[in-house]
PDB file of N, CA and C in Angstrom:
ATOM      1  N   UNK A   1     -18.593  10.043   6.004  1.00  0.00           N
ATOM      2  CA  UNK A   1     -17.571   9.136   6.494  1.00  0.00           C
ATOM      3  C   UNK A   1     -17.928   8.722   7.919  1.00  0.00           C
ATOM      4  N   UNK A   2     -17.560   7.661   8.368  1.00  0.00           N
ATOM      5  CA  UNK A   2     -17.844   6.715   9.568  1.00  0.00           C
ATOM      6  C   UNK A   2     -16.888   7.589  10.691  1.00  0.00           C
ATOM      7  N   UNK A   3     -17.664   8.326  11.495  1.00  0.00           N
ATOM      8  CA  UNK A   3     -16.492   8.258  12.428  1.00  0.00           C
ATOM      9  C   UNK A   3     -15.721   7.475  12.797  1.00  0.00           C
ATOM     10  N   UNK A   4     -15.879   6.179  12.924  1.00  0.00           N
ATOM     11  CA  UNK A   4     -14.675   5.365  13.561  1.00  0.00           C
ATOM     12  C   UNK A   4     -13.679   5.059  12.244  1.00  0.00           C
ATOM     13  N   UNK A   5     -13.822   5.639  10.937  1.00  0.00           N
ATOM     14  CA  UNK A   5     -12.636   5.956  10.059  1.00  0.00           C
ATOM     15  C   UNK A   5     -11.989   6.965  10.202  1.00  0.00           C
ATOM     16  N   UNK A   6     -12.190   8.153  11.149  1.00  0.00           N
ATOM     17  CA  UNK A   6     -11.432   9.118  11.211  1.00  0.00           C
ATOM     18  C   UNK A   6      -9.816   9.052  11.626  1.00  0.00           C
ATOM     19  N   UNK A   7      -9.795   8.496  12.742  1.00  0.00           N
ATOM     20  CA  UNK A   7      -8.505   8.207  13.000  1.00  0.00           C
ATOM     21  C   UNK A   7      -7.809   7.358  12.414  1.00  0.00           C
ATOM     22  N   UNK A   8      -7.904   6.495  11.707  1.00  0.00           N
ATOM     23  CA  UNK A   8      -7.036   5.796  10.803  1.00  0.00           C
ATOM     24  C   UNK A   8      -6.781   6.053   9.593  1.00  0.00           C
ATOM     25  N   UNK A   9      -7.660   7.499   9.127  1.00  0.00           N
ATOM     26  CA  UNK A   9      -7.497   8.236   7.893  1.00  0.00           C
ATOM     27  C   UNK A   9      -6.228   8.778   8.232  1.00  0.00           C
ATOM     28  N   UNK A  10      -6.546   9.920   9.328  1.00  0.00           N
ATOM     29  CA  UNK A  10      -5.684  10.920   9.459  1.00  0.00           C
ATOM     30  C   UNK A  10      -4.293  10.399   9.588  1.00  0.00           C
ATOM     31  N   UNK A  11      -4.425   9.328  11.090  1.00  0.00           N
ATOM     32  CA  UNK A  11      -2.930   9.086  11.032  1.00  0.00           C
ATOM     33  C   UNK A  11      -2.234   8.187   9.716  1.00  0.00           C
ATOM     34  N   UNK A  12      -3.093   7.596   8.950  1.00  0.00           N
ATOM     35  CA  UNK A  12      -2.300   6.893   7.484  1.00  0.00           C
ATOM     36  C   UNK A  12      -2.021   8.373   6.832  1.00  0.00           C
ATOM     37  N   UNK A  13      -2.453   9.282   6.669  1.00  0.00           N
ATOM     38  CA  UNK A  13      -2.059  10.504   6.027  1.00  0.00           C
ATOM     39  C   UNK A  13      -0.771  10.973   6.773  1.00  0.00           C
ATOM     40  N   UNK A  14      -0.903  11.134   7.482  1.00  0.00           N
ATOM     41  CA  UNK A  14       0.245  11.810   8.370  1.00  0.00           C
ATOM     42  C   UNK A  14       1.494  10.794   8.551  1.00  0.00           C
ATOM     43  N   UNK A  15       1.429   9.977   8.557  1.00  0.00           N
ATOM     44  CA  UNK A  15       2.584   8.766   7.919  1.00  0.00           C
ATOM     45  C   UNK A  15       3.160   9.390   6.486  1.00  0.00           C
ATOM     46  N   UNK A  16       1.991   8.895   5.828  1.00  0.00           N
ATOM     47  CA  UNK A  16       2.572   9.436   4.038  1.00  0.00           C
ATOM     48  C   UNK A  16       3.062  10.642   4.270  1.00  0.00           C
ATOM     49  N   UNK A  17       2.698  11.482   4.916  1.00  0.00           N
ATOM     50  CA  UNK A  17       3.294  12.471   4.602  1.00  0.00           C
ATOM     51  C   UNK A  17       4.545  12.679   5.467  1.00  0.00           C
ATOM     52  N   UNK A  18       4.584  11.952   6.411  1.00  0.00           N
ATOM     53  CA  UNK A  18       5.870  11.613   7.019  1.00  0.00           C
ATOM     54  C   UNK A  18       7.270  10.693   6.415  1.00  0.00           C
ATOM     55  N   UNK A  19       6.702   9.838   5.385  1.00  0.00           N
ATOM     56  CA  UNK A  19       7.745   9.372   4.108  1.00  0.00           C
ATOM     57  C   UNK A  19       7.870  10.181   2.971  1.00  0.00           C
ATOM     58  N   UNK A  20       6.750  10.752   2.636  1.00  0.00           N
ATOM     59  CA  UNK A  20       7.218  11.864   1.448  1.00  0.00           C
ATOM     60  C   UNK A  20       8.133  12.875   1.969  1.00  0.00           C
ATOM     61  N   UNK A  21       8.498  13.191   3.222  1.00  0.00           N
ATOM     62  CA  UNK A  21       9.459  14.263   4.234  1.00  0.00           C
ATOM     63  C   UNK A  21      10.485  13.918   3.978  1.00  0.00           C
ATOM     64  N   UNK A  22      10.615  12.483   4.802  1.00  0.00           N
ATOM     65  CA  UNK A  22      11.599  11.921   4.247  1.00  0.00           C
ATOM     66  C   UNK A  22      12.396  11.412   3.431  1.00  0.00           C
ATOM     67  N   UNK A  23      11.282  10.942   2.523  1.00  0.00           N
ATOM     68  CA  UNK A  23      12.344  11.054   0.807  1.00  0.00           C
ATOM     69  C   UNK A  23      12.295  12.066   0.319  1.00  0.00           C
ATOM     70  N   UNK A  24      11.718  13.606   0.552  1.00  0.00           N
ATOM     71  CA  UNK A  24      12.866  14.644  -0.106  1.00  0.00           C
ATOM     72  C   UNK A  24      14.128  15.608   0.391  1.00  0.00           C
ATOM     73  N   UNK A  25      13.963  14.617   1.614  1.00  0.00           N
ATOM     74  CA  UNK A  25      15.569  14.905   2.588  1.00  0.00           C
ATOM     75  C   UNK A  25      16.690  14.389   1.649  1.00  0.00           C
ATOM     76  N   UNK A  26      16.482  13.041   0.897  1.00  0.00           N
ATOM     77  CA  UNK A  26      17.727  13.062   0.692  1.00  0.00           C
ATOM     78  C   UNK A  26      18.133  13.754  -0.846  1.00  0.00           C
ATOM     79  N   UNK A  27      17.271  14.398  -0.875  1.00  0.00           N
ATOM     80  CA  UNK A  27      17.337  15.437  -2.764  1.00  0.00           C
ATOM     81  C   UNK A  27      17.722  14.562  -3.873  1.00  0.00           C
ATOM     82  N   UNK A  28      16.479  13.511  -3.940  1.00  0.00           N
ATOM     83  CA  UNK A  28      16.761  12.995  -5.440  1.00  0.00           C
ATOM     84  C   UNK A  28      15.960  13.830  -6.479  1.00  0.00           C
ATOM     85  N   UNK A  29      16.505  13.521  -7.809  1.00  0.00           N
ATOM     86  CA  UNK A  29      15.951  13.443  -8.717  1.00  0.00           C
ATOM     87  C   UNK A  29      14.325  12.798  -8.572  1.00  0.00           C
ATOM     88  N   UNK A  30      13.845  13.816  -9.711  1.00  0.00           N
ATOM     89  CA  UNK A  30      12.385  13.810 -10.042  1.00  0.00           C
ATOM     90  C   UNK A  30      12.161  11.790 -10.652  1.00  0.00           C
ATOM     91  N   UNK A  31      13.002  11.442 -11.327  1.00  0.00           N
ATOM     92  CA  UNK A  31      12.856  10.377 -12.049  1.00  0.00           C
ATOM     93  C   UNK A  31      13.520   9.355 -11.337  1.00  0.00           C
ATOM     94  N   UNK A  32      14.319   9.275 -10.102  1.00  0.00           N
ATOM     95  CA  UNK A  32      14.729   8.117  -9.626  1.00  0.00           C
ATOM     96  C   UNK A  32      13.468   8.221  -8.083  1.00  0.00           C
ATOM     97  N   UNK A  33      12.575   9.332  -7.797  1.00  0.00           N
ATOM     98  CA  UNK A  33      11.739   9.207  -6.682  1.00  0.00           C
ATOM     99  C   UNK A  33      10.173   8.400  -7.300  1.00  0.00           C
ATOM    100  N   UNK A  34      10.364   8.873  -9.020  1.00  0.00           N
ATOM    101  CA  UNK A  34       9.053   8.387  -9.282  1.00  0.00           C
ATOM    102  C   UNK A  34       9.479   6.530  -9.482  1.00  0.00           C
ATOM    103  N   UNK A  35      10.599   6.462 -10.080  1.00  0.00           N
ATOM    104  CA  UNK A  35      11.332   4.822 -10.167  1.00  0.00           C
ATOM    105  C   UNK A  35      11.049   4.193  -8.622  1.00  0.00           C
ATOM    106  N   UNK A  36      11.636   4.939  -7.545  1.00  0.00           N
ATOM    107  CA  UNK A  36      11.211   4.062  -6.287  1.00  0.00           C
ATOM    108  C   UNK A  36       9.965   4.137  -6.010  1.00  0.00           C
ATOM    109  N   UNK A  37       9.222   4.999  -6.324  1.00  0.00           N
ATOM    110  CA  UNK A  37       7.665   4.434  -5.784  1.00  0.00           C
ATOM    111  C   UNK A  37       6.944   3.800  -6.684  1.00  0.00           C
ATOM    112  N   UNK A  38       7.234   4.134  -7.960  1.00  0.00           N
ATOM    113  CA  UNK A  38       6.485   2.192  -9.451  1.00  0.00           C
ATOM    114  C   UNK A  38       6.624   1.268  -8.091  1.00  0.00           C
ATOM    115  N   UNK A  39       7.937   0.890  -7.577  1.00  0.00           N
ATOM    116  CA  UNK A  39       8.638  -0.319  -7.305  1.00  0.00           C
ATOM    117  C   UNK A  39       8.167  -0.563  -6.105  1.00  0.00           C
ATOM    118  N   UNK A  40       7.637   0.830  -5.316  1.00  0.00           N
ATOM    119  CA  UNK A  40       6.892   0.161  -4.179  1.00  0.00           C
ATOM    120  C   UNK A  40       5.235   0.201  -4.679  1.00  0.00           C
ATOM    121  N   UNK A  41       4.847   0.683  -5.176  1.00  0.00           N
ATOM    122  CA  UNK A  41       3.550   0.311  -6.035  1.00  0.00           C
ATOM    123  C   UNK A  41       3.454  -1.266  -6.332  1.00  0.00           C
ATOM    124  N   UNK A  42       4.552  -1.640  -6.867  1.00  0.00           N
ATOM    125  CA  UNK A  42       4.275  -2.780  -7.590  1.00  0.00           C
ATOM    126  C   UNK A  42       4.646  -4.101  -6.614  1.00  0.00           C
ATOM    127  N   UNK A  43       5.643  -3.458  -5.526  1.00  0.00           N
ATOM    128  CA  UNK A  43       5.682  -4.578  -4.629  1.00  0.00           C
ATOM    129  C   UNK A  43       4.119  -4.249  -3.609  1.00  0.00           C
ATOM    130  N   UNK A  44       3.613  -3.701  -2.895  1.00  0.00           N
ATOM    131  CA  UNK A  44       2.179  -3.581  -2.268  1.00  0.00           C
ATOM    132  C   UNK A  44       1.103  -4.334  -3.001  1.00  0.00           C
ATOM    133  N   UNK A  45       1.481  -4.014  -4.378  1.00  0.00           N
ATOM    134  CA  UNK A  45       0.165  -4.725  -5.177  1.00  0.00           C
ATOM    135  C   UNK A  45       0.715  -6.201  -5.588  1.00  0.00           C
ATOM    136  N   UNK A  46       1.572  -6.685  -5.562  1.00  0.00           N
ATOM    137  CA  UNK A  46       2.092  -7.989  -5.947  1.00  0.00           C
ATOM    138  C   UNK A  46       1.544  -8.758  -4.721  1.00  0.00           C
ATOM    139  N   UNK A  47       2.198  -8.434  -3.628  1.00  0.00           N
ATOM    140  CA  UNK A  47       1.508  -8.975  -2.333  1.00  0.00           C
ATOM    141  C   UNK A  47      -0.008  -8.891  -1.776  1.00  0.00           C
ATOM    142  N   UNK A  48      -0.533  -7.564  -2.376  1.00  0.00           N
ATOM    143  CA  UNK A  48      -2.060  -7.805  -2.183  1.00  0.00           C
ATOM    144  C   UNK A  48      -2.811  -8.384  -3.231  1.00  0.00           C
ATOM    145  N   UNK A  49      -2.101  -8.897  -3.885  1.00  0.00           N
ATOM    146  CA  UNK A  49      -3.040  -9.477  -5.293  1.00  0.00           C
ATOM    147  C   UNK A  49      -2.363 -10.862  -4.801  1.00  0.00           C
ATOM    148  N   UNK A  50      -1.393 -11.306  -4.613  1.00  0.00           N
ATOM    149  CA  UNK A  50      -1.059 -12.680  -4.031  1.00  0.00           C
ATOM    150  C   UNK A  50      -1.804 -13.370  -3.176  1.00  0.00           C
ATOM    151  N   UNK A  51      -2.052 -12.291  -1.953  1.00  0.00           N
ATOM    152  CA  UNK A  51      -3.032 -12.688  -0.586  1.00  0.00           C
ATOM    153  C   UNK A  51      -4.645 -12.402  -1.262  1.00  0.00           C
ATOM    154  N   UNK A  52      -4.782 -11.949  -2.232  1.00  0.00           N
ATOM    155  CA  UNK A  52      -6.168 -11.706  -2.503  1.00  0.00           C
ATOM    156  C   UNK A  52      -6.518 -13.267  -3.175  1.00  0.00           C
ATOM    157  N   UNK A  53      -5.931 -13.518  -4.179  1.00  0.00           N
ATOM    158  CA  UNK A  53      -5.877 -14.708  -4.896  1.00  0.00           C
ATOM    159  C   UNK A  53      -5.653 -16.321  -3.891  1.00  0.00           C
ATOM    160  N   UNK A  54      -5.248 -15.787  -2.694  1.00  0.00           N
ATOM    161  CA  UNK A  54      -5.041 -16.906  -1.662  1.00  0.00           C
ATOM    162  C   UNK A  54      -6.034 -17.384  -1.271  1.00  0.00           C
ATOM    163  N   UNK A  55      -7.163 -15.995  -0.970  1.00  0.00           N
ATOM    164  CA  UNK A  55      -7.779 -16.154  -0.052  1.00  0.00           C
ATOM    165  C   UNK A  55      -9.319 -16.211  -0.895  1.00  0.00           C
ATOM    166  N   UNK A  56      -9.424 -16.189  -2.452  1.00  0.00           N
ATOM    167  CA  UNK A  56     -10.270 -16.771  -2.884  1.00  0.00           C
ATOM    168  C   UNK A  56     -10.369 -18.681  -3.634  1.00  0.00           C
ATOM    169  N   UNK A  57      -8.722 -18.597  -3.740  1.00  0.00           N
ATOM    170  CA  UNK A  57      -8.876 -20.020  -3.723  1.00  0.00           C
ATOM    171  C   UNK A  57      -8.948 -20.894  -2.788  1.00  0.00           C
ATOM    172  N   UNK A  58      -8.693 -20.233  -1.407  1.00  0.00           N
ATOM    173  CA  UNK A  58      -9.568 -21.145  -0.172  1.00  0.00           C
ATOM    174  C   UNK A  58     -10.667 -21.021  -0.112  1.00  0.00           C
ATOM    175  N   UNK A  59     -11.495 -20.136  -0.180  1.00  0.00           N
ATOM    176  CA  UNK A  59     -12.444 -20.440  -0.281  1.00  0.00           C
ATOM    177  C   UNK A  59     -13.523 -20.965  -1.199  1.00  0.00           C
ATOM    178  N   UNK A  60     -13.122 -21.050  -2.659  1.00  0.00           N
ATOM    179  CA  UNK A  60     -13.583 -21.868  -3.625  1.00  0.00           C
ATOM    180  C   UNK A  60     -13.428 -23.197  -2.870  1.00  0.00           C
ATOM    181  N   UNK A  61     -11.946 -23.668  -2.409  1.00  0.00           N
ATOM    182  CA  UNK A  61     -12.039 -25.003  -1.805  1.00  0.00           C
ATOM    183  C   UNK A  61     -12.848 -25.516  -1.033  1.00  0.00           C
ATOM    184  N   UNK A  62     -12.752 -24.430  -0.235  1.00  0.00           N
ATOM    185  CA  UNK A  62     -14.307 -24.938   0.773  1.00  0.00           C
ATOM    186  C   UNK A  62     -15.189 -24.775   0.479  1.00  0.00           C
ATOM    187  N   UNK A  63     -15.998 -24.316  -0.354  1.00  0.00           N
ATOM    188  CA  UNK A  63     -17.154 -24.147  -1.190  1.00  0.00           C
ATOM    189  C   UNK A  63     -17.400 -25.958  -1.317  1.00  0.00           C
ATOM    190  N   UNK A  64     -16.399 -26.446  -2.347  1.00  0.00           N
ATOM    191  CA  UNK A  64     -16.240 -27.948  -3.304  1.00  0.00           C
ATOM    192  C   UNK A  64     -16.350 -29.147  -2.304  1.00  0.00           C
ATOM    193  N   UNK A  65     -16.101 -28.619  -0.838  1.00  0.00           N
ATOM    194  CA  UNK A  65     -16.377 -29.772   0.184  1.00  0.00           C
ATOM    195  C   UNK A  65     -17.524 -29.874   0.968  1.00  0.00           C
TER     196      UNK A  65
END
């Protein structure tokens, strides 16, 4: 690994694990914690597949000119 990935590993880990803290503060259920994270799964990937798809049909465009 690149050192200059170290620190942006660790602290993205230490985040997650700073929201997983926090969502089992408020003691849900096994099946409404796995329901909210599908839903943030699926919103992260809706938006990175949106901006991914953006940013290859600009550049196909500019390719065609």
């Amino acid at each position: 690994m690149n050192p200059d990935y170290l620190l942006p590993v660790i602290s993205s880990a230490a985040w997650l694990m700073l929201a997983c803290v926090g969502l089992a503060s408020y003691r849900l259920g096994w099946r409404k914690i796995v329901t909210m994270g599908l839903a943030w799964i699926l919103i992260f990937g809706g938006v990175y597949v949106l901006v991914e798809w953006f940013l290859v049909a600009r550049g196909t465009a500019s390719a065609l000119m």
